[in-house]
C-alpha atoms as a PDB file:
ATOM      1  CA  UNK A   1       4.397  -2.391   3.530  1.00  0.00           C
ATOM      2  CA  UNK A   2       3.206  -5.651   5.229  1.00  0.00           C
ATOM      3  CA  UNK A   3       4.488  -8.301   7.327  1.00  0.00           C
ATOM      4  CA  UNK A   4       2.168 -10.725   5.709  1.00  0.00           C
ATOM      5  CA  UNK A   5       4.317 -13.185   3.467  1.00  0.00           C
ATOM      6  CA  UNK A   6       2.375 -15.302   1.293  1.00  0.00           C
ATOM      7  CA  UNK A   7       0.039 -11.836   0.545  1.00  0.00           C
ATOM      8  CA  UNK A   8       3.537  -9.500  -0.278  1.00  0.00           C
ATOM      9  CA  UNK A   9       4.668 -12.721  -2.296  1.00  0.00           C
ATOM     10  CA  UNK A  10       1.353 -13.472  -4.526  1.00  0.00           C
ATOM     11  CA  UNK A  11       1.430  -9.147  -4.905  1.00  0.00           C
ATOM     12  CA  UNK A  12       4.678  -9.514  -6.302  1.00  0.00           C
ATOM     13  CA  UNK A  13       3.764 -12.508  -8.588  1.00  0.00           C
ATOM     14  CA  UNK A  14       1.011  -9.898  -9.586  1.00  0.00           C
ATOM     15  CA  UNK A  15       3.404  -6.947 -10.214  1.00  0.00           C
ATOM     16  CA  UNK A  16       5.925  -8.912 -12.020  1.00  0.00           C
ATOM     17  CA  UNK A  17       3.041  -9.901 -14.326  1.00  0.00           C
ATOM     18  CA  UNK A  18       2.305  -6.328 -15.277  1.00  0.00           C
ATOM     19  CA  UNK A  19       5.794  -5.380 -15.958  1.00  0.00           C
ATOM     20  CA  UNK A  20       5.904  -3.625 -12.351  1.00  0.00           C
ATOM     21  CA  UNK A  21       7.960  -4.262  -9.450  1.00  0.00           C
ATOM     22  CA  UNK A  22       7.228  -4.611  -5.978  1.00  0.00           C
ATOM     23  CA  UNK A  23       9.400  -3.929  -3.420  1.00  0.00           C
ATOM     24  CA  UNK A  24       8.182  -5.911   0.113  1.00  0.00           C
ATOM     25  CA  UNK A  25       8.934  -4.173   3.487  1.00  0.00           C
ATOM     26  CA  UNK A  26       7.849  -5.215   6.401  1.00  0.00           C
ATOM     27  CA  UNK A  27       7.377  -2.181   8.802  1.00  0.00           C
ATOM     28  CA  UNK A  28       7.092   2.102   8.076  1.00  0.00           C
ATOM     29  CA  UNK A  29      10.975   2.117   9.404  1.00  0.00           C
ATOM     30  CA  UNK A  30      12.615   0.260   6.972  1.00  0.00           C
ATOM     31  CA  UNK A  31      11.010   1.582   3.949  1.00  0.00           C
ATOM     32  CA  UNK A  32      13.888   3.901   2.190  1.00  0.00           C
ATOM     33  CA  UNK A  33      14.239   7.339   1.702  1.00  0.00           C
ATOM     34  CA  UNK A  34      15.787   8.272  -1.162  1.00  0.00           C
ATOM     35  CA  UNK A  35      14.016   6.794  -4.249  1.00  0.00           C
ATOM     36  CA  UNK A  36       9.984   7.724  -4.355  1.00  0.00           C
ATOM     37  CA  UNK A  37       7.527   4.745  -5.274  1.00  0.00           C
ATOM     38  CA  UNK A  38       5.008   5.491  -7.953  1.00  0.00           C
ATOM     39  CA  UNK A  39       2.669   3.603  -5.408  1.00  0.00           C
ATOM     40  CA  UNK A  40       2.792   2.326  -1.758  1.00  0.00           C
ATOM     41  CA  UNK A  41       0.626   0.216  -0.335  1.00  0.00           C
ATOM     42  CA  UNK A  42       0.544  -0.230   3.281  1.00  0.00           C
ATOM     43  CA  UNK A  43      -1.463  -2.986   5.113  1.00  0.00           C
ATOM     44  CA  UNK A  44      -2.753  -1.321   8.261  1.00  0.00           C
ATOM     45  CA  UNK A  45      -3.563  -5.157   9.683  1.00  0.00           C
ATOM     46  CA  UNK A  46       0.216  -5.210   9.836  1.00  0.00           C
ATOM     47  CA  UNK A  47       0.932  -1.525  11.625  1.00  0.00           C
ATOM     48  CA  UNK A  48       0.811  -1.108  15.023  1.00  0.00           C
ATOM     49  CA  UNK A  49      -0.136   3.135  14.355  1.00  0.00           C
ATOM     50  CA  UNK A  50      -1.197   2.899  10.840  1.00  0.00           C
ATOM     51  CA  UNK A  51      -1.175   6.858  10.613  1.00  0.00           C
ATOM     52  CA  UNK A  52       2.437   6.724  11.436  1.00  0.00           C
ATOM     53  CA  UNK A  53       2.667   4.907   8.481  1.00  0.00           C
ATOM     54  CA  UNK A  54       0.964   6.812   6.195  1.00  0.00           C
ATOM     55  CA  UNK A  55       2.520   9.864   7.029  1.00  0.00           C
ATOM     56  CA  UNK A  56       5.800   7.350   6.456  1.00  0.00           C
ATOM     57  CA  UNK A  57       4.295   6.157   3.608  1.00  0.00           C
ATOM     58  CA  UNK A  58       3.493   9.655   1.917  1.00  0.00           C
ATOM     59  CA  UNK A  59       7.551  10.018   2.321  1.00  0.00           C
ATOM     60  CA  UNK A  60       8.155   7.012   1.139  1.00  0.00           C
ATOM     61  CA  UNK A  61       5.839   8.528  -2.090  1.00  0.00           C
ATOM     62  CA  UNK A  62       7.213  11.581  -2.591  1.00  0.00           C
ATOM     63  CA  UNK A  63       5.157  14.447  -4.532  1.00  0.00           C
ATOM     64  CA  UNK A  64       3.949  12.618  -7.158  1.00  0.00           C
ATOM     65  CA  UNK A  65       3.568   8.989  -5.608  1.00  0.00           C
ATOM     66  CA  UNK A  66       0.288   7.820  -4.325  1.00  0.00           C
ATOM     67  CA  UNK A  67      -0.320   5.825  -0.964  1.00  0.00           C
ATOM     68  CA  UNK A  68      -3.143   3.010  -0.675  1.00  0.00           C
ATOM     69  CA  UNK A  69      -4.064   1.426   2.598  1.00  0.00           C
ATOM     70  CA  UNK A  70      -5.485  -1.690   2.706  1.00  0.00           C
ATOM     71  CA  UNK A  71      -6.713  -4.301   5.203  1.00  0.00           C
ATOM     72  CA  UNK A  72      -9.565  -6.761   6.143  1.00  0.00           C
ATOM     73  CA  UNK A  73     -12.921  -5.328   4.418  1.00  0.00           C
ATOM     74  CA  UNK A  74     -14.353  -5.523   8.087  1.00  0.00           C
ATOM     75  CA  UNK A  75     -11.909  -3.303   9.149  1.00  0.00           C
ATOM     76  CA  UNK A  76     -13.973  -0.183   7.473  1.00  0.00           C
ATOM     77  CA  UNK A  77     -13.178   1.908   9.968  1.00  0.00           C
ATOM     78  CA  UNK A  78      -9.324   1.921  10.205  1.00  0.00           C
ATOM     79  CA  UNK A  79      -9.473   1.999   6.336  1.00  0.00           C
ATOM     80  CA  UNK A  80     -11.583   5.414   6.288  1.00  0.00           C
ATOM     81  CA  UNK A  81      -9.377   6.670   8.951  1.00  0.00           C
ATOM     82  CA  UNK A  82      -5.679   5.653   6.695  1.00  0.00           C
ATOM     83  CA  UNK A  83      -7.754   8.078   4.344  1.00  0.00           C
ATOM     84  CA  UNK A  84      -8.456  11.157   6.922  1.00  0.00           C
ATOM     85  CA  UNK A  85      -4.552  10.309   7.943  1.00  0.00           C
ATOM     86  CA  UNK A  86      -3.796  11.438   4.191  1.00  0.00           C
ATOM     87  CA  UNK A  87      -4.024   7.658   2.174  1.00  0.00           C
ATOM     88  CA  UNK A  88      -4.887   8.714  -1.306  1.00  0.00           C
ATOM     89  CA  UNK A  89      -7.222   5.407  -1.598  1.00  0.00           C
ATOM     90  CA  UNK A  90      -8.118   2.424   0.642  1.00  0.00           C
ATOM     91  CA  UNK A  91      -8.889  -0.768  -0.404  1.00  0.00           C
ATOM     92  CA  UNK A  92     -10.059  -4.174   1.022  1.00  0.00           C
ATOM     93  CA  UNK A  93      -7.726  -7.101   1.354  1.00  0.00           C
ATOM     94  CA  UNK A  94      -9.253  -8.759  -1.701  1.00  0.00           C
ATOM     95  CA  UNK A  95      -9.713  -6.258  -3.580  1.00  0.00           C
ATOM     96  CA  UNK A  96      -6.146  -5.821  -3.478  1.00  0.00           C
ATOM     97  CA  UNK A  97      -5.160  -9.370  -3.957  1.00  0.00           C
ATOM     98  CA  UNK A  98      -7.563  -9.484  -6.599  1.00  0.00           C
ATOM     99  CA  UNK A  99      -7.692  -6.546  -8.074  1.00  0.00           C
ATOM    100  CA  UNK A 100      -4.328  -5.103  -7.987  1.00  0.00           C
ATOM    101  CA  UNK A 101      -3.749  -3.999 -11.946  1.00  0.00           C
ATOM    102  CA  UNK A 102      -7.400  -2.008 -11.451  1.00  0.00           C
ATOM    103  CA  UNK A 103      -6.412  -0.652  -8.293  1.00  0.00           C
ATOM    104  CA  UNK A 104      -3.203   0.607  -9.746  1.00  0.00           C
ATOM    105  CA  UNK A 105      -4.903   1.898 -12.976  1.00  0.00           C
ATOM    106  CA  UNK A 106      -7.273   3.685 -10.456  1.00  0.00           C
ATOM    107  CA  UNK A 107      -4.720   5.818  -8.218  1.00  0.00           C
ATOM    108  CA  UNK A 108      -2.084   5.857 -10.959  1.00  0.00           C
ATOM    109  CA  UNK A 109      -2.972   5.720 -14.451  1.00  0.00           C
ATOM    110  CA  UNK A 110       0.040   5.753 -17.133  1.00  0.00           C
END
């Protein structure tokens, strides 16, 4: 979940490379319901109450998904407290956008 374009588009560059796909959605209240992701990630530069939406995000999951905040690494703070809200990792910006296949190996192995 992010409202940041050119990062959800050069992620999904990324994920189509690895034989993944990445569904983009902008905010915690679109995201749907009814089909768990293997893996959300959730920017918490672009969530107004990022524990909102990890709790939104851990739905968004289900039981066996895992849920990885991410954000600006200056932003240490909100990223330890996505964890304490329940994230199951946290993750700079660029280690995200440039580490995404190790960050997925990481939370989710196959």
């Amino acid at each position: 979940m992010s409202s940041d374009l050119m990062a959800s588009s050069r992620l999904a560059g990324v994920a189509r490379g690895l034989g993944d796909a990445l569904d983009v959605r902008a905010s915690v209240a679109v995201a749907p319901a009814d089909a768990p992701y293997d893996v959300v990630l959730i920017d918490v530069q672009s969530c107004p109450d990022p524990t909102a939406a990890i709790a939104r995000g851990r739905e968004a999951a289900g039981a066996a998904g895992k849920v990885v905040a991410f954000g600006p690494h200056v932003w240490k703070e909100w990223l330890e407290a996505a964890v304490a809200a329940g994230a199951d990792a946290a993750a700079t910006r660029g280690e995200v956008m440039e580490g995404l296949a190790a960050l997925l190996d990481r939370v989710s192995p196959k």
